[in-house]
C-alpha atoms as a PDB file:
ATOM      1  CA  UNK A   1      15.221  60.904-157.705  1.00  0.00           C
ATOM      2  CA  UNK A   2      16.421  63.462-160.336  1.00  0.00           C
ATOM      3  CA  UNK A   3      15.486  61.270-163.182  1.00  0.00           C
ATOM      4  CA  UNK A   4      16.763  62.149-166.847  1.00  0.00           C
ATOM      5  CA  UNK A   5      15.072  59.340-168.879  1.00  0.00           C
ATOM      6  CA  UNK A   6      11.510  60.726-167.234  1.00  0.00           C
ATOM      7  CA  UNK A   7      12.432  64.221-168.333  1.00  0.00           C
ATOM      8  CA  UNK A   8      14.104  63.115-171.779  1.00  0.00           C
ATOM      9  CA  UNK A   9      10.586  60.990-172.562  1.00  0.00           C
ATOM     10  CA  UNK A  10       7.981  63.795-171.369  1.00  0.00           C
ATOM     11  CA  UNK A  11       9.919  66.517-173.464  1.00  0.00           C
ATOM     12  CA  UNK A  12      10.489  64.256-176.844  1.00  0.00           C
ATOM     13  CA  UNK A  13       6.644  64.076-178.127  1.00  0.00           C
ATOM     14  CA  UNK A  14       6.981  67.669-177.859  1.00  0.00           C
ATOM     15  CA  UNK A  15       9.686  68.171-179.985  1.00  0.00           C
ATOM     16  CA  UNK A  16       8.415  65.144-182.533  1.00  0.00           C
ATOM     17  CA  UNK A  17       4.998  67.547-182.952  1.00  0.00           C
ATOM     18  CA  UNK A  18       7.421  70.607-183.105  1.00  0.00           C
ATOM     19  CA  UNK A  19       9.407  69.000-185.566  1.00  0.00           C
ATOM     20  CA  UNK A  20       6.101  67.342-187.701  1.00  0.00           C
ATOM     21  CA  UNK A  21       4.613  71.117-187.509  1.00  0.00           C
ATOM     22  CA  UNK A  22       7.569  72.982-188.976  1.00  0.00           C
ATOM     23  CA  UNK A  23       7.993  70.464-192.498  1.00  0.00           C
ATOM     24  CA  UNK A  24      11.910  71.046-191.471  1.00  0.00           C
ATOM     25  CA  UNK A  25      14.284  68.187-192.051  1.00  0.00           C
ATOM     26  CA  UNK A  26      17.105  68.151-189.847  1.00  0.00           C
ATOM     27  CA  UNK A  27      20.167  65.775-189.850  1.00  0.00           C
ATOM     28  CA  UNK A  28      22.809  65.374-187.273  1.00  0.00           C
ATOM     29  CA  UNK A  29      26.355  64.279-188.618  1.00  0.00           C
ATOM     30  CA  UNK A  30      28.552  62.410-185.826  1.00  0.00           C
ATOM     31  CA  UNK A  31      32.063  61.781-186.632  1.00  0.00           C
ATOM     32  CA  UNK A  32      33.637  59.062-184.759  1.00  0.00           C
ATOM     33  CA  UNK A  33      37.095  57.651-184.974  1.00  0.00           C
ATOM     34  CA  UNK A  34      37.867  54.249-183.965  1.00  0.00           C
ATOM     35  CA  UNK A  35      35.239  51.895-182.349  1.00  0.00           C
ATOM     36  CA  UNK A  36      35.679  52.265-179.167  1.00  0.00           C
ATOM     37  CA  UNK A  37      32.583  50.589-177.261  1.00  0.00           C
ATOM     38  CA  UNK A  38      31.400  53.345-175.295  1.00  0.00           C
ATOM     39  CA  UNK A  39      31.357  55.807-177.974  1.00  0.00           C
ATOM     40  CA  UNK A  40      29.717  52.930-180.186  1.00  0.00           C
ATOM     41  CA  UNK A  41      26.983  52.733-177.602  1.00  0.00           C
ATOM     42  CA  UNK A  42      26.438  56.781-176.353  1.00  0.00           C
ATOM     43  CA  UNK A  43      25.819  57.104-180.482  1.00  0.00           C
ATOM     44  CA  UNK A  44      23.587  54.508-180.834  1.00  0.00           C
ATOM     45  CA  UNK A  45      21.313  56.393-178.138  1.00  0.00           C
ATOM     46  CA  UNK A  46      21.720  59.504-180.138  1.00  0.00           C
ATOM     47  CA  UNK A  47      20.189  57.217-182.976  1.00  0.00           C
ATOM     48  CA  UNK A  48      17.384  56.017-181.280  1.00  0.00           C
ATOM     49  CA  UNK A  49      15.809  59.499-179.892  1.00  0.00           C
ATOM     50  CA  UNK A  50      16.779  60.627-183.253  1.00  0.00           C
ATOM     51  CA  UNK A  51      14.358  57.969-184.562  1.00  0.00           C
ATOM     52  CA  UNK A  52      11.375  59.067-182.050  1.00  0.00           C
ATOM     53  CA  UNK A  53      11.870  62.787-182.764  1.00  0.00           C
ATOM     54  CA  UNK A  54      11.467  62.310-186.940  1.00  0.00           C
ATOM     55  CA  UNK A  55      15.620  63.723-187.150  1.00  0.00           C
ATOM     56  CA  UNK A  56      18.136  61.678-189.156  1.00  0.00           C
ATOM     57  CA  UNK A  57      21.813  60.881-188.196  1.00  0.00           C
ATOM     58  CA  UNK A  58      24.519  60.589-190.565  1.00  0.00           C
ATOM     59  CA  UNK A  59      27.189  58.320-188.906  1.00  0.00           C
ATOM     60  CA  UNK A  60      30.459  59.040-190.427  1.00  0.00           C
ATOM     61  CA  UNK A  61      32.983  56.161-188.744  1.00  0.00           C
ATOM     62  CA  UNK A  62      36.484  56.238-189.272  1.00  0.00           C
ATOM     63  CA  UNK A  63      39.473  54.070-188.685  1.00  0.00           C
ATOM     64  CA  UNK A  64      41.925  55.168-185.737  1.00  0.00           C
ATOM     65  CA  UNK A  65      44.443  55.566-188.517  1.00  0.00           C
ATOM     66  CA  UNK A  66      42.905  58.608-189.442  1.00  0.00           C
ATOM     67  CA  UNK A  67      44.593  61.542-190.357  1.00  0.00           C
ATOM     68  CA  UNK A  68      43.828  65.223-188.947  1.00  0.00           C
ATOM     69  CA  UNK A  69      43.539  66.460-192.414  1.00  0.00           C
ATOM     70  CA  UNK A  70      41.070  63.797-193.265  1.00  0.00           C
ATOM     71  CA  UNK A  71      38.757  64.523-190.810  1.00  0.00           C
ATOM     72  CA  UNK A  72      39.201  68.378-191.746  1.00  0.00           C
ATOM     73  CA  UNK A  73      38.674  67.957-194.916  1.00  0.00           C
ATOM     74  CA  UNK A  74      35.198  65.704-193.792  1.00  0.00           C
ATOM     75  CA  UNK A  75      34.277  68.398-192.031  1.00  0.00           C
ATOM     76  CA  UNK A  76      34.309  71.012-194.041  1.00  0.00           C
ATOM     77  CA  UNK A  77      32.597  69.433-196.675  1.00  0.00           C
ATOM     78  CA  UNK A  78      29.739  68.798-194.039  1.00  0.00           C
ATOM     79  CA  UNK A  79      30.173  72.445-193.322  1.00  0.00           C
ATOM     80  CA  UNK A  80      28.703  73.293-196.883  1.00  0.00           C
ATOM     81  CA  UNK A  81      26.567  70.495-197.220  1.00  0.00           C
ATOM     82  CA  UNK A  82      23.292  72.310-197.104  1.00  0.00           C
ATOM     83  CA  UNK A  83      21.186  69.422-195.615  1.00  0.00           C
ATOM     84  CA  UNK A  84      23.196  68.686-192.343  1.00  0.00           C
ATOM     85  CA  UNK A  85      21.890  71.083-190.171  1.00  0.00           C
ATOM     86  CA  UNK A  86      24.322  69.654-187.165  1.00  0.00           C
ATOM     87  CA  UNK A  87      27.750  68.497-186.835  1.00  0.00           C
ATOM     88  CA  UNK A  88      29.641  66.435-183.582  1.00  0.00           C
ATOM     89  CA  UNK A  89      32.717  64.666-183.413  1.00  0.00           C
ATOM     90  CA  UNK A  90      32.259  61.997-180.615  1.00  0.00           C
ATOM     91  CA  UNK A  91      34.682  62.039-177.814  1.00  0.00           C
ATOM     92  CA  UNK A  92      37.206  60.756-177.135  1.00  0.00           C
ATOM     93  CA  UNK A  93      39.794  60.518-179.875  1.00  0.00           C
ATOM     94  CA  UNK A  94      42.812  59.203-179.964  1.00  0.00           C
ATOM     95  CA  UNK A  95      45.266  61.283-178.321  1.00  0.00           C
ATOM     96  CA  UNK A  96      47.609  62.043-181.236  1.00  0.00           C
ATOM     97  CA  UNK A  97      45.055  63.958-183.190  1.00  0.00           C
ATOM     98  CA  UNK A  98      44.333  67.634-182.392  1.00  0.00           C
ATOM     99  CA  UNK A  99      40.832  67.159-180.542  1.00  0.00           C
ATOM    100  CA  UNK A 100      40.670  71.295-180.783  1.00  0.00           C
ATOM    101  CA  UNK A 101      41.497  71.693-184.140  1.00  0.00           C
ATOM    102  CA  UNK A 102      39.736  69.244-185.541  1.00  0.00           C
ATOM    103  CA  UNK A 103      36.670  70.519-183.627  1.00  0.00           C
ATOM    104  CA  UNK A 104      37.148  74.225-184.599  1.00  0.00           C
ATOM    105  CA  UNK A 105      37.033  73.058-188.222  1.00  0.00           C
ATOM    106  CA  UNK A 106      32.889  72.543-187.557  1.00  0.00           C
ATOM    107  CA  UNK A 107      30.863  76.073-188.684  1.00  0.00           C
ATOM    108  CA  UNK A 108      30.152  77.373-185.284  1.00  0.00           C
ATOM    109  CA  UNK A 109      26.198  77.545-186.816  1.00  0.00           C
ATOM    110  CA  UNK A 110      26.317  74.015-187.179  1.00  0.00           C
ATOM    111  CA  UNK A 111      28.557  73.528-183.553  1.00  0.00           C
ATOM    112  CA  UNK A 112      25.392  71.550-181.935  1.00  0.00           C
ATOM    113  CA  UNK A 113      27.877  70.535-179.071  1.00  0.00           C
ATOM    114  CA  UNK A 114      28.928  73.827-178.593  1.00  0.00           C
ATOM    115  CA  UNK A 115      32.778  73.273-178.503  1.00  0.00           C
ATOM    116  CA  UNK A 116      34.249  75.118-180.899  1.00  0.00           C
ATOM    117  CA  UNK A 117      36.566  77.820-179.864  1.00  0.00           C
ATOM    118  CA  UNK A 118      34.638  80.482-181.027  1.00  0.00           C
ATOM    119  CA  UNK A 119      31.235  79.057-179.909  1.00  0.00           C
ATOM    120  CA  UNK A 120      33.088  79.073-176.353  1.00  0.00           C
ATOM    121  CA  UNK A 121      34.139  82.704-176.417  1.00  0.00           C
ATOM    122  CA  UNK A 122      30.532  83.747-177.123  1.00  0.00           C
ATOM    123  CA  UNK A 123      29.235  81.788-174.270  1.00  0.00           C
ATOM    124  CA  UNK A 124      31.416  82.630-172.156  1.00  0.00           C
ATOM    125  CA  UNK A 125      30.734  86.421-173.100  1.00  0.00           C
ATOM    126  CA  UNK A 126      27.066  86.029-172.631  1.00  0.00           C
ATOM    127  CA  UNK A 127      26.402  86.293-176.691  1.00  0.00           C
ATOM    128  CA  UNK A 128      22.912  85.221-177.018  1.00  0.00           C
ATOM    129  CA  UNK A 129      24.331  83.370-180.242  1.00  0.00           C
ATOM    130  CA  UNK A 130      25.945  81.220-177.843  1.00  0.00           C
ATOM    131  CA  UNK A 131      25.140  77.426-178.005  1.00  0.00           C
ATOM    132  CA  UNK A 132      25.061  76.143-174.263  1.00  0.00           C
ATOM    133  CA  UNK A 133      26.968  73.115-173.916  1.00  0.00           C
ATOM    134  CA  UNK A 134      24.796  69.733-174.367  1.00  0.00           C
ATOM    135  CA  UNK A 135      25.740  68.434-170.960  1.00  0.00           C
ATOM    136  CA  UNK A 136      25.498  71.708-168.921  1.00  0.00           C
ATOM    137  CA  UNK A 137      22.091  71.989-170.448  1.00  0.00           C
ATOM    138  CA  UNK A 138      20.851  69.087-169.826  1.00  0.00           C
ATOM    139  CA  UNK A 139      22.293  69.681-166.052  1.00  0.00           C
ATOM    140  CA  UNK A 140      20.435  72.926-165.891  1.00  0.00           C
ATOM    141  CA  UNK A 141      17.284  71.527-167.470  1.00  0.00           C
ATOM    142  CA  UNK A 142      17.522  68.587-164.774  1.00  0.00           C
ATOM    143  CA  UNK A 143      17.095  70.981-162.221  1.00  0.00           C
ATOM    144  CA  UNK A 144      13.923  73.206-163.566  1.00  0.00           C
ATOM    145  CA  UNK A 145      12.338  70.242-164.704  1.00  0.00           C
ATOM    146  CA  UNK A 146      12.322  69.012-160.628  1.00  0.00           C
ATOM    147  CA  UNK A 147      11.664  72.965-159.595  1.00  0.00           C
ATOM    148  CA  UNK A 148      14.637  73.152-158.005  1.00  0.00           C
ATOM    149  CA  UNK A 149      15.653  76.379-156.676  1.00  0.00           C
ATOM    150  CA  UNK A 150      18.747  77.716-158.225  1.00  0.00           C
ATOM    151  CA  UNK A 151      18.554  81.958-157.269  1.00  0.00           C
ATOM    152  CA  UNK A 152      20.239  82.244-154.380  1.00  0.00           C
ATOM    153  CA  UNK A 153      21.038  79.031-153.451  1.00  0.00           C
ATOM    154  CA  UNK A 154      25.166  77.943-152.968  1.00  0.00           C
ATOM    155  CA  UNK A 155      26.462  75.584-155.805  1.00  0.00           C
ATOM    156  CA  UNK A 156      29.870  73.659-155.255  1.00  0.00           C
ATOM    157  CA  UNK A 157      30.480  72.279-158.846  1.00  0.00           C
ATOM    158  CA  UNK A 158      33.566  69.840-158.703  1.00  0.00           C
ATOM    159  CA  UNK A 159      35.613  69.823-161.904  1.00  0.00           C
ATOM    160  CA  UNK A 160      36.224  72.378-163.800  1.00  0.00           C
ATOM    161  CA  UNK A 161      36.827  71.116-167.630  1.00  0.00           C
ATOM    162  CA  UNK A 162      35.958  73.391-170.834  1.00  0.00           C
ATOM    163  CA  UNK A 163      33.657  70.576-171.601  1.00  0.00           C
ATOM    164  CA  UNK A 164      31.488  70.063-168.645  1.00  0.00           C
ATOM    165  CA  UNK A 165      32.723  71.958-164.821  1.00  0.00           C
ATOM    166  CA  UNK A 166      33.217  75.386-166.462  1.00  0.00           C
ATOM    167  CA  UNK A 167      30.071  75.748-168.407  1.00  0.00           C
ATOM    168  CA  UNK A 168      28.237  74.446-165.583  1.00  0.00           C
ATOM    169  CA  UNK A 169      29.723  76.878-163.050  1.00  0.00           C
ATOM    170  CA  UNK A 170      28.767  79.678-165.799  1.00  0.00           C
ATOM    171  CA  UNK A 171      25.124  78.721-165.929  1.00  0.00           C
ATOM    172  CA  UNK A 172      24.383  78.311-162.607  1.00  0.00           C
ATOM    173  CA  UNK A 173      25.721  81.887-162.168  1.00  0.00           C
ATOM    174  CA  UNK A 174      23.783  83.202-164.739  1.00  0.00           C
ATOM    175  CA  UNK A 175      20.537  81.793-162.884  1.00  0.00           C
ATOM    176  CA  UNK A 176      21.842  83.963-159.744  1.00  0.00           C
ATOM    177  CA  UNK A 177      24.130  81.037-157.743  1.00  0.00           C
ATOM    178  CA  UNK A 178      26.471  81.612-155.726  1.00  0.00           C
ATOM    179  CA  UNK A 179      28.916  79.233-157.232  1.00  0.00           C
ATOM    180  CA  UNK A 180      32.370  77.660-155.478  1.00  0.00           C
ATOM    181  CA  UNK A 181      34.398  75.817-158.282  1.00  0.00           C
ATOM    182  CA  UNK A 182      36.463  73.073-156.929  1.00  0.00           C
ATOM    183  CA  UNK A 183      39.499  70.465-158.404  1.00  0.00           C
ATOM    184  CA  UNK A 184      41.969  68.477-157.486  1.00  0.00           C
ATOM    185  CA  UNK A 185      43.947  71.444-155.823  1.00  0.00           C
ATOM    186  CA  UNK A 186      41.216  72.923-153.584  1.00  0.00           C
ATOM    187  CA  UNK A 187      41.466  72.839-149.717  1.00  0.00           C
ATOM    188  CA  UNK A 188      38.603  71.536-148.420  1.00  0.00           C
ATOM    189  CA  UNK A 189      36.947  70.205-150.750  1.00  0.00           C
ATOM    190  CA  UNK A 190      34.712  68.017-149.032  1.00  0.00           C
ATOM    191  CA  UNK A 191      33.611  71.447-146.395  1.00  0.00           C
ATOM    192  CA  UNK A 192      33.162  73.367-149.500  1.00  0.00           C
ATOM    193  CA  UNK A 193      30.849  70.383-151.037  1.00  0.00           C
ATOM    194  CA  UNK A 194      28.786  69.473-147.865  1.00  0.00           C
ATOM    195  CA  UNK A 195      28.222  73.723-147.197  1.00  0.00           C
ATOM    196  CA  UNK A 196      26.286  73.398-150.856  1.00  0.00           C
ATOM    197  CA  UNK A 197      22.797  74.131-151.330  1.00  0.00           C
ATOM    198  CA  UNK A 198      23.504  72.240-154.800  1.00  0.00           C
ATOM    199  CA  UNK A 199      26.505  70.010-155.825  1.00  0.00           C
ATOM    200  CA  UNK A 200      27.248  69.217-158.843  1.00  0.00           C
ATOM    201  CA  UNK A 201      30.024  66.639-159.512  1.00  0.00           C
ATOM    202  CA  UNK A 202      32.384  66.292-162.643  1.00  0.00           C
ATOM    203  CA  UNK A 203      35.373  65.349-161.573  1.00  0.00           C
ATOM    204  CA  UNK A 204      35.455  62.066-163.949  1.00  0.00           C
ATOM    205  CA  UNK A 205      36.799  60.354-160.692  1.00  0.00           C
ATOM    206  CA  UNK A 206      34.718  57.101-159.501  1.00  0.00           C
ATOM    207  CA  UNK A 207      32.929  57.614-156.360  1.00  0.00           C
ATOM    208  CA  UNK A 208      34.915  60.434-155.543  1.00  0.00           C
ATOM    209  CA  UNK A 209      31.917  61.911-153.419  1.00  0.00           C
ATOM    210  CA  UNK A 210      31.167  59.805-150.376  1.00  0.00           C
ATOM    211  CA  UNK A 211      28.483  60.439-147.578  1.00  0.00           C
ATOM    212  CA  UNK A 212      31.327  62.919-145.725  1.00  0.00           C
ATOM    213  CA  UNK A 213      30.785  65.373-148.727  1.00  0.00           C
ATOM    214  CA  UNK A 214      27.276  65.773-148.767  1.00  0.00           C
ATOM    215  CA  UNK A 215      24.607  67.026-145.751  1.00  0.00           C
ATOM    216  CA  UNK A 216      20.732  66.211-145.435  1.00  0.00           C
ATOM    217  CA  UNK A 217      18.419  68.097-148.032  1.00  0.00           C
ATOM    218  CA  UNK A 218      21.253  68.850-150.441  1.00  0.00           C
ATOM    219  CA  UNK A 219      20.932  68.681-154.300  1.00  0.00           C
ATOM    220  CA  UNK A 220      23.584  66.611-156.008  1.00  0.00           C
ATOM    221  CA  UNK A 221      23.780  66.036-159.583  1.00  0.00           C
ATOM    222  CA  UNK A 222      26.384  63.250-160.833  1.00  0.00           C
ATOM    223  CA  UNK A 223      27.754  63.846-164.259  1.00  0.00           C
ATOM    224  CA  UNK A 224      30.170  61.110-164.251  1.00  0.00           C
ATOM    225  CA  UNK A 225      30.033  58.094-166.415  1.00  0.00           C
ATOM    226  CA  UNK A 226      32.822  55.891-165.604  1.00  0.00           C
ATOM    227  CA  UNK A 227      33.436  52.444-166.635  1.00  0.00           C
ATOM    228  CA  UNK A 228      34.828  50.441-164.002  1.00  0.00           C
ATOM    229  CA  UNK A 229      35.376  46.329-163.241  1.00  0.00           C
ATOM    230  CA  UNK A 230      32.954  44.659-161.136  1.00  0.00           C
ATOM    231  CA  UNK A 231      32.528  41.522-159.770  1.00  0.00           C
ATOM    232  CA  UNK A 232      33.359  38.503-161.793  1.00  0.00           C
ATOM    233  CA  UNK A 233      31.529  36.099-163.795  1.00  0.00           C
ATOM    234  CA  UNK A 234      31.380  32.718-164.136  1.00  0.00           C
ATOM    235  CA  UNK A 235      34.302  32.423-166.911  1.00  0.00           C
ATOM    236  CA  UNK A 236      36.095  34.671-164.662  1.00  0.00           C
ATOM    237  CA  UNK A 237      36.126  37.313-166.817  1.00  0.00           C
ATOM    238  CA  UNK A 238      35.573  40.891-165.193  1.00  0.00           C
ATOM    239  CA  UNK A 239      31.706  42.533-165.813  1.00  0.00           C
ATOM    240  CA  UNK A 240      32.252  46.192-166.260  1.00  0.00           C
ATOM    241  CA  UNK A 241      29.599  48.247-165.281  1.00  0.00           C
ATOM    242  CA  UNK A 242      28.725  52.111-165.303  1.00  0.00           C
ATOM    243  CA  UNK A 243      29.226  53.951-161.974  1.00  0.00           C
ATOM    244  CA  UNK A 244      29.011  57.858-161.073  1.00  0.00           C
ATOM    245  CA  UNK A 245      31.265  60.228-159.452  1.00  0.00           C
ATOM    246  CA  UNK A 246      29.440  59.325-156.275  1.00  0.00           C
ATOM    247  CA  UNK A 247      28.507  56.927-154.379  1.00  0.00           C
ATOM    248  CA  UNK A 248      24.927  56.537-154.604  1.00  0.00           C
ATOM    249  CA  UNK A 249      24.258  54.261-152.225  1.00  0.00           C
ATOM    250  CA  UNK A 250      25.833  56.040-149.128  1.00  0.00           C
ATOM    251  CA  UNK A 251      24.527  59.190-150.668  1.00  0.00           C
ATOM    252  CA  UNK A 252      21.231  58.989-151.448  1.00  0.00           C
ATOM    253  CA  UNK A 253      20.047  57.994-148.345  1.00  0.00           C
ATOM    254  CA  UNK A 254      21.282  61.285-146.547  1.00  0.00           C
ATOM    255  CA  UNK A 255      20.656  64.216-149.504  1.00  0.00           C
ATOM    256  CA  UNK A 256      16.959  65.175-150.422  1.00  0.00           C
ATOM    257  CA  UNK A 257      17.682  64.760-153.985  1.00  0.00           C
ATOM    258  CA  UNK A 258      19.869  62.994-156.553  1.00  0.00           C
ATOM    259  CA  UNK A 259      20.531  61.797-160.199  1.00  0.00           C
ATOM    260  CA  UNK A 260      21.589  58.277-160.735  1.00  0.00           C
ATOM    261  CA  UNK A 261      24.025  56.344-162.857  1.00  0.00           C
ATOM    262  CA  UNK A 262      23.439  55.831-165.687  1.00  0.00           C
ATOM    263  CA  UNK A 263      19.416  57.241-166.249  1.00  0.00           C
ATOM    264  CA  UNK A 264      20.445  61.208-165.040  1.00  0.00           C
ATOM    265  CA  UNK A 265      22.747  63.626-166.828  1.00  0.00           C
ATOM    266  CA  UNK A 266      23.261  61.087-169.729  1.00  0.00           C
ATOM    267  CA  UNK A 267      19.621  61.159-170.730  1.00  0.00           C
ATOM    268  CA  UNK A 268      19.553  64.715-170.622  1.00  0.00           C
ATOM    269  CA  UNK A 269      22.978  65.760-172.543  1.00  0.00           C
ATOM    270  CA  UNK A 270      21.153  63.805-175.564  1.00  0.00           C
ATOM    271  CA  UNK A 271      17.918  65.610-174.903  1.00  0.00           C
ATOM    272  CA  UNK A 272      20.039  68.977-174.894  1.00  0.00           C
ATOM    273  CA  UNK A 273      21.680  67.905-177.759  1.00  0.00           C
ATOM    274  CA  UNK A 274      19.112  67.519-180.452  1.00  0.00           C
ATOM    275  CA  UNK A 275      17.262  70.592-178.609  1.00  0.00           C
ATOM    276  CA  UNK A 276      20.514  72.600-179.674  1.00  0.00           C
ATOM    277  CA  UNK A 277      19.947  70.985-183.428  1.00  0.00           C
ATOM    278  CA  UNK A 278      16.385  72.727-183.308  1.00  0.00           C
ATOM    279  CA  UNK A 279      17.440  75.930-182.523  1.00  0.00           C
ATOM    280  CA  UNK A 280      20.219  75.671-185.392  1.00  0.00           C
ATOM    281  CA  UNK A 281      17.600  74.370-187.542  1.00  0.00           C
ATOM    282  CA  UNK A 282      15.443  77.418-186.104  1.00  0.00           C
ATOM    283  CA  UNK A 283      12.722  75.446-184.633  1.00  0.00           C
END
């Protein structure tokens, strides 16, 4: 079991000393727009390891009525605001606002997500500026944490979005992978997947990835987080519950390794997270 809350806990006394040793005060500001429950509930975690690590978190919530200039304008003050050391905007917004423009309005030395335009062109260059996506860092760490071989190996990665597939697929090349992209218009997808060494899946699709895509001793990481209805209750109202891209059950019981969901990737995107604050805090 590739698990990210064991990983997450052993690494954040580490950076709590780090953090004690250095004086440094460093505060993350999170924009969010709306309330949406989710996003309510992935910042609260940010919160609470913010809490056990000695960091602060400036929540700045806004009403879905927002306006793009607004947020701008938010964010550039931030941007000069010599105390935040960190800026996010908290995905997703609502669709009418410009999720890339507003995001390219954060200082790419305070871009602790790494999703500003210009924070993507240096990563994608190999500048050693470059802040590494949270979530294909914490994907990566995942991995070396459970001394899993990545040189040499063959990754499928399925997905391949700006925020998660792509910079994935980049990393595990950089470690020396020899890495097959797939989406929704790949032939044989599920040969492709089950010929992996490692699979990584981010399709945002729920249990996508049955027991035909995988083979024994594989890898697979599951960076999906989808919400979906499950049975219901008494009052006949609908529980919703938090499954993966795959199905862990059939899965798990052929591959030699796997993350679960939710206790996986999520753990370890807000690990990567506040380690991206240290380094722009230079600790």
């Amino acid at each position: 079991m590739l698990d990210g809350r064991k990983v997450r806990d052993e690494k954040k006394k580490k950076m709590k000393d780090a953090l004690s040793r250095s004086g440094a005060e460093l505060t993350l500001a999170i924009i969010q727009v709306g309330s949406l429950e989710e996003s309510s509930a992935y910042i609260k975690q940010k919160k609470n390891f913010a809490d056990k690590i000695g960091t602060v978190v400036a929540h700045k919530q806004f009403p879905d009525s927002v306006s793009e200039a607004e947020l701008i304008s938010v964010i550039e003050n931030l941007n000069q605001d010599e105390a935040i050391s960190g800026i996010i905007v908290q995905l997703p917004i609502p669709e009418r606002l410009n999720k890339q423009k507003i995001i390219d309005a954060i200082k790419v030395v305070k871009d602790v997500d790494g999703l500003t335009s210009e924070n993507r062109k240096r990563f994608e260059s190999g500048d050693s500026r470059a802040v590494i996506p949270a979530t294909a860092r914490g994907v990566l760490s995942l991995l070396k944490a459970y001394q899993v071989e990545v040189k040499g190996k063959k990754a499928t990665v399925i997905g391949r979005s700006a925020l998660v597939g792509a910079p994935i697929a980049v990393l595990l090349g950089r470690e020396g992978a020899q890495v097959t992209v797939c989406h929704r218009g790949t032939e044989d997808i599920v040969g492709k997947s089950r010929d992996a060494d490692i699979l990584i899946v981010a399709a945002g699709k729920p249990l996508l990835v049955t027991k035909d895509f995988v083979s024994a001793g594989q890898t697979v990481v599951d960076v999906g987080i989808n919400l979906v209805s499950g049975e219901k209750l008494e009052d006949e109202i609908p529980k919703r519950e938090l499954v993966g891209d795959v199905d862990f059950e059939a899965v798990s019981k052929i591959v030699g390794a796997i993350s679960p969901v939710p206790g996986g990737v999520g753990p370890m995107t807000v690990l990567s997270l506040f380690q991206n604050l240290f380094d722009a805090g230079g600790i």
